[in-house]
Protein backbone atom coordinates (compact mmCIF):
# COMPACT_ATOMS: atom_id res chain seq x y z
CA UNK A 1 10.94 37.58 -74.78
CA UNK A 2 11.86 40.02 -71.78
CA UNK A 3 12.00 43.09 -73.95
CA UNK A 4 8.18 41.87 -74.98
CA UNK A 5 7.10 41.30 -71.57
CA UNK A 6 7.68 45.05 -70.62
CA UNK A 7 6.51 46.32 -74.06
CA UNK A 8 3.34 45.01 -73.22
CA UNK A 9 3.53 46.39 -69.51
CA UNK A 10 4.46 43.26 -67.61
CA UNK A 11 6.94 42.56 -64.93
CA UNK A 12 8.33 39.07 -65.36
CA UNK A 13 8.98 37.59 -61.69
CA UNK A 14 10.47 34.46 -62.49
CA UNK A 15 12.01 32.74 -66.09
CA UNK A 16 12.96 29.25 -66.40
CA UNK A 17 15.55 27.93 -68.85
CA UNK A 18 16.41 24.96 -70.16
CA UNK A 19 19.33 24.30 -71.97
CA UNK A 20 18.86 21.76 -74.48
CA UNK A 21 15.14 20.08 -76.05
CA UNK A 22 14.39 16.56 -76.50
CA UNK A 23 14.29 15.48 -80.38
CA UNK A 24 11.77 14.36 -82.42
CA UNK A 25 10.62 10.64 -82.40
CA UNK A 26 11.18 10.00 -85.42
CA UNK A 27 15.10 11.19 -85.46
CA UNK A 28 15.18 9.70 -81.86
CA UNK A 29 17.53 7.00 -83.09
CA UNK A 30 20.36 6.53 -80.92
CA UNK A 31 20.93 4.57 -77.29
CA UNK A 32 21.33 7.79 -75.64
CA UNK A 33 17.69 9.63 -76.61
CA UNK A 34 19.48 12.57 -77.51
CA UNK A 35 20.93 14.73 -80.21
CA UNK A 36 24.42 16.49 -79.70
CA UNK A 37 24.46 19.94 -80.93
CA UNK A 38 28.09 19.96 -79.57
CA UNK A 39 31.35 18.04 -78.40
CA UNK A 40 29.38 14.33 -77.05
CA UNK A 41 32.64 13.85 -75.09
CA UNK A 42 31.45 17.58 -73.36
CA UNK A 43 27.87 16.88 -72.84
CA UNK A 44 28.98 13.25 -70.78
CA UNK A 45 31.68 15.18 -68.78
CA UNK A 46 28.78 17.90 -67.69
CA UNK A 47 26.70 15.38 -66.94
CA UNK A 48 28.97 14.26 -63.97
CA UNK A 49 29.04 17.53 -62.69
CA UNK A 50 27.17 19.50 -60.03
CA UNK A 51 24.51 21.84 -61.68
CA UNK A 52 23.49 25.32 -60.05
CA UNK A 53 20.91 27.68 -60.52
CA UNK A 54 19.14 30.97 -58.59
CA UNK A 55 15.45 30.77 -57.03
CA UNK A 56 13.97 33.80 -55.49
CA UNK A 57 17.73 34.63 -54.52
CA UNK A 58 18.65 31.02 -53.20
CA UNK A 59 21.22 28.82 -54.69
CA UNK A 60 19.82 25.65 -55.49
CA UNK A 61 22.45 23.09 -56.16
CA UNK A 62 21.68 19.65 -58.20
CA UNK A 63 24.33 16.64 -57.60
CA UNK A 64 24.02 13.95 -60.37
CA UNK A 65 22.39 10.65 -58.92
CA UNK A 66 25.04 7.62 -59.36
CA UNK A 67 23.98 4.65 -62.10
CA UNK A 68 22.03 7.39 -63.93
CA UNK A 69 23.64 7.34 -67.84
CA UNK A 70 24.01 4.33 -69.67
CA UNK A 71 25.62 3.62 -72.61
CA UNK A 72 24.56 0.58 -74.99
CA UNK A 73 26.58 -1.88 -73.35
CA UNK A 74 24.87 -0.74 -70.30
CA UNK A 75 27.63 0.46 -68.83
CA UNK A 76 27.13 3.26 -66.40
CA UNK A 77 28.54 6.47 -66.95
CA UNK A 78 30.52 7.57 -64.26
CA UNK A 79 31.66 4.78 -62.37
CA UNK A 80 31.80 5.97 -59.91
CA UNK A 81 29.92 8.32 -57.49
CA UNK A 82 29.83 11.73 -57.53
CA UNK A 83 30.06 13.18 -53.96
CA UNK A 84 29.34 16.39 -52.75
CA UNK A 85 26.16 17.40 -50.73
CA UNK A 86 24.64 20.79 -49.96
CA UNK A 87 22.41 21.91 -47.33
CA UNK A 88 19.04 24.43 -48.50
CA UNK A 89 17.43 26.11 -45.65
CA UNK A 90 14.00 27.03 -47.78
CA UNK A 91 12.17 30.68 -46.15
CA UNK A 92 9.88 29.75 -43.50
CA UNK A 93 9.60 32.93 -42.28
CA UNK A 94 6.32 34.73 -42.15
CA UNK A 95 7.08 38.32 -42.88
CA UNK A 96 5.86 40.91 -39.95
CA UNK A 97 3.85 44.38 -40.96
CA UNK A 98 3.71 47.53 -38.63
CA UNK A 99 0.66 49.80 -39.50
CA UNK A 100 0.91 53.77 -39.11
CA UNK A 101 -1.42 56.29 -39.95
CA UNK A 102 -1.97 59.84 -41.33
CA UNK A 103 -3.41 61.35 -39.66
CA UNK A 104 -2.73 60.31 -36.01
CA UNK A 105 -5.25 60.74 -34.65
CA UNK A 106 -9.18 60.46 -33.91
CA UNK A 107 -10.77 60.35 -37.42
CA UNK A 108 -14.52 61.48 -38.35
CA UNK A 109 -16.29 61.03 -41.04
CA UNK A 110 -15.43 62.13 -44.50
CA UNK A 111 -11.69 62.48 -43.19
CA UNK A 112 -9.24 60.47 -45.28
CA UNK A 113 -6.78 58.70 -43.44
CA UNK A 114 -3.83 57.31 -45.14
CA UNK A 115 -3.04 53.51 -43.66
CA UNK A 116 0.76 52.40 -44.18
CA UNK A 117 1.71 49.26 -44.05
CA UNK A 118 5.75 48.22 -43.27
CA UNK A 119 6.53 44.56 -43.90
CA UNK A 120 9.96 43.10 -42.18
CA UNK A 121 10.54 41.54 -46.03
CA UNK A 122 9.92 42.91 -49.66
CA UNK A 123 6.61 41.68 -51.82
CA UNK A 124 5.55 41.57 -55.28
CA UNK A 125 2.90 43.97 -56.72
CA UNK A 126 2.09 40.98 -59.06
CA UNK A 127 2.14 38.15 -56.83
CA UNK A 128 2.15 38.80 -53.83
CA UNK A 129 0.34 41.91 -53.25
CA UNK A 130 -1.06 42.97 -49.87
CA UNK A 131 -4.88 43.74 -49.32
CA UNK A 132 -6.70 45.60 -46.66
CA UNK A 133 -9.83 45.31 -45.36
CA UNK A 134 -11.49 47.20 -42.11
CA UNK A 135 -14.41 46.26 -40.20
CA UNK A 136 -16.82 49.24 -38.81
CA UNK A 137 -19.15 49.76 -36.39
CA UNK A 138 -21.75 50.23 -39.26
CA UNK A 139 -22.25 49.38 -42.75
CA UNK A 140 -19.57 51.29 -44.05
CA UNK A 141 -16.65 48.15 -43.62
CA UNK A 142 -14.04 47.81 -46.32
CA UNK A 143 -13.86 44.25 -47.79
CA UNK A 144 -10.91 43.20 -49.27
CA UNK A 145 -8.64 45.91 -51.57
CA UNK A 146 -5.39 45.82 -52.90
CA UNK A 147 -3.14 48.42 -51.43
CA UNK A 148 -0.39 50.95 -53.24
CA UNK A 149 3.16 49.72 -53.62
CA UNK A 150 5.55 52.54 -52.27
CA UNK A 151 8.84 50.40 -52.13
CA UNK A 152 8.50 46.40 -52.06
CA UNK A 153 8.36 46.74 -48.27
CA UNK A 154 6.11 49.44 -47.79
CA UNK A 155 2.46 49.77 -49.06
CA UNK A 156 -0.48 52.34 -48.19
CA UNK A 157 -4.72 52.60 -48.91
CA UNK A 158 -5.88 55.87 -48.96
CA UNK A 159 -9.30 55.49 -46.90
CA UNK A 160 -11.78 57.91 -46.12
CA UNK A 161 -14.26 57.01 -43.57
CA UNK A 162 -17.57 56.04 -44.27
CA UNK A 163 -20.05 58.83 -42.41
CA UNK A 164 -23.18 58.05 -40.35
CA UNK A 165 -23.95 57.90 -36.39
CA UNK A 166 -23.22 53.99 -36.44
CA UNK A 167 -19.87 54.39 -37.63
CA UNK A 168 -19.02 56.08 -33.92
CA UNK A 169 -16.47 53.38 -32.56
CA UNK A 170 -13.49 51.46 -33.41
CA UNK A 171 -12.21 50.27 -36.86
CA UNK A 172 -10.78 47.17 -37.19
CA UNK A 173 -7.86 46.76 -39.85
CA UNK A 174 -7.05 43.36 -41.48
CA UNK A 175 -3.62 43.21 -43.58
CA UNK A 176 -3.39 40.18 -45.34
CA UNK A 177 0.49 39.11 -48.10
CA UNK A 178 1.68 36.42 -48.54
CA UNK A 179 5.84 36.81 -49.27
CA UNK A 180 7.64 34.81 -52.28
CA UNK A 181 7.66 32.03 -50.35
CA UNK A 182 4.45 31.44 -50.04
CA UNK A 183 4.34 32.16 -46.06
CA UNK A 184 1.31 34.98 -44.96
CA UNK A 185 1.67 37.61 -42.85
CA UNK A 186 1.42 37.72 -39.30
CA UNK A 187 -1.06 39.90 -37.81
CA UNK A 188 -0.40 43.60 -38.01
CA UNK A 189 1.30 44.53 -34.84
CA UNK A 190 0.34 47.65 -32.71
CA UNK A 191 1.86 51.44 -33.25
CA UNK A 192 5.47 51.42 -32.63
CA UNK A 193 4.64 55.61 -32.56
CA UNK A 194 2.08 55.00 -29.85
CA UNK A 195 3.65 52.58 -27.74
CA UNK A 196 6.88 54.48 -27.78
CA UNK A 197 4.71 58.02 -27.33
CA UNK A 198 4.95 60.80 -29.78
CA UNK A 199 6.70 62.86 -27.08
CA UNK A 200 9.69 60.69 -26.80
CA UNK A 201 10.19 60.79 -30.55
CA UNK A 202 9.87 64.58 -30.30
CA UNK A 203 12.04 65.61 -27.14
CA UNK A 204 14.17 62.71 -26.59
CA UNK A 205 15.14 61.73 -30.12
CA UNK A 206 14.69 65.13 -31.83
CA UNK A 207 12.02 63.84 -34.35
CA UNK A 208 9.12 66.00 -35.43
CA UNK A 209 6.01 64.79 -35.21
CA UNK A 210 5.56 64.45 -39.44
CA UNK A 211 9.01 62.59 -39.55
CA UNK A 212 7.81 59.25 -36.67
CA UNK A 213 6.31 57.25 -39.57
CA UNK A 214 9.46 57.82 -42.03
CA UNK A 215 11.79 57.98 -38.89
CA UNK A 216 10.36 54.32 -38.39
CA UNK A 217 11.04 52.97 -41.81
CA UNK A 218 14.43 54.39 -41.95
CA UNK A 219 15.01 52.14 -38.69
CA UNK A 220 13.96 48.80 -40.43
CA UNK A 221 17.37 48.20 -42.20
CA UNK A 222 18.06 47.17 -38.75
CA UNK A 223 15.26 44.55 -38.22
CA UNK A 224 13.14 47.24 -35.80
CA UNK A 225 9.78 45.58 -37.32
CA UNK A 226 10.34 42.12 -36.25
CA UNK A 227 11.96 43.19 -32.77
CA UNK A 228 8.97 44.89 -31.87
CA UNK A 229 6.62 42.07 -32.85
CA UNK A 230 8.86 40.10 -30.55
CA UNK A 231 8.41 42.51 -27.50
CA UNK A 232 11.72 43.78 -27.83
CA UNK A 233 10.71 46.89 -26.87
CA UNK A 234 14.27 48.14 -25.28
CA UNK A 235 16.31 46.64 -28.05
CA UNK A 236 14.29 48.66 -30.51
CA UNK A 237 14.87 52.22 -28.25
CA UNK A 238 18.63 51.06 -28.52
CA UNK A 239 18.13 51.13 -32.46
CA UNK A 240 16.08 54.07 -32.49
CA UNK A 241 18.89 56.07 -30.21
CA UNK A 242 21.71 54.91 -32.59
CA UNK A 243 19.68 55.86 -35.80
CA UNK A 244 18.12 59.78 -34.75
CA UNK A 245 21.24 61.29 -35.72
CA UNK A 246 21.67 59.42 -38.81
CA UNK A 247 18.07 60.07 -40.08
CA UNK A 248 18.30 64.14 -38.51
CA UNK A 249 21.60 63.99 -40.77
CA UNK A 250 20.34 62.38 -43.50
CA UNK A 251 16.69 63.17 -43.71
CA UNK A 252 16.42 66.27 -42.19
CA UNK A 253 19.02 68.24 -43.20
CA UNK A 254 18.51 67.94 -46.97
């Protein structure tokens, strides 16, 4: 069924299994509802034990309820209780995005400016992909678009801006996701790059001007996105001091 999926082009985000069927009425003829296919002494010994499967990542655990099989004296199967309890912490966690730009700078029109958008967590091209939309001066707004997957975390629009003497002012951008959770987005934060300055990336840490954007993104493995977005502004010089040699080694040097 997989193999089809992708023959066809699809990306299958999720498969559910079950591991037995229920049988047909009319050969639904004994106390327990159900047909074995294998050892019946098997199937009542797996039914007092725990269950486990794997949602988006998580471990979900399933303890059988006490009193819950039968047999046709109406004796319960087990006895006695099963113990064991498990704690799941579901994601509640609204992911963060960090917008750069290409260029940096003031745009006219006709330019094309490419808009990147970092999220603090990875999203689904399918499911949960990100749109843009921007707001001008004139009539030349963007409504709502799906954006370009580059990685699961990082997604760009290609825009080029509309032309006209009412366009002269400020563009507003509007990211909207929504991760596999079902939790959206917070709002976009500012420019790490301008808020920082360019020329402490490019004297201090030794990054060219080219490199801030993918200098940034190399600095999320260590949570940069959602420190800024908490005003964390010296722990995330800390991480960008520890990383510049790292990224000049890695990066730069290739």
């Amino acid at each position: 069924m997989i193999d089809l999926v992708k023959a066809e082009g699809g990306k299958v985000t999720s498969l559910t299994s079950y591991g037995a069927g229920l049988p047909a009425f009319e050969h639904n003829n004994n106390p327990f509802g159900y047909k074995f296919s294998w050892s019946p002494k098997g199937v009542l010994l797996a039914a007092q034990a725990p269950a486990a499967y794997l949602k988006n990542g998580n471990i979900i655990a399933i303890t059988p309820a006490l009193e819950a099989i039968a047999d046709e004296s109406s004796n319960f199967l087990p006895n006695n209780e099963v113990q064991g309890t498990m704690t799941i912490t579901g994601d509640v966690t609204a992911p963060t995005v960090i917008l750069t730009y290409n260029p940096d700078r003031t745009v006219e029109y006709t330019d094309f400016i490419t808009i990147t958008a970092t999220f603090s967590e990875s999203l689904e091209e399918i499911s949960s992909c990100p749109s843009i939309a921007i707001d001008t001066e004139g009539d030349g707004s963007l409504s709502s678009t799906n954006m370009s997957m580059v990685s699961q975390t990082v997604w760009t629009y290609v825009w080029e801006v509309p032309g006209g003497i009412d366009e002269n002012g400020v563009a507003t951008i509007d990211i909207n996701a929504t991760d596999l959770a079902g939790n959206d987005s917070q709002v976009a934060a500012n420019n790490i790059r301008n808020d920082i300055g360019v020329d402490v990336f490019e004297q201090q840490l030794g990054i060219p001007s080219a490199h801030i954007e993918p200098f940034i993104r190399f600095c999320q493995k260590k949570d940069i996105i959602n420190l800024y977005v908490d005003g964390k502004i010296l722990q995330v010089i800390d991480i960008l001091l520890e990383e510049k040699d790292n990224y000049i080694r890695e990066r730069l040097n290739e």
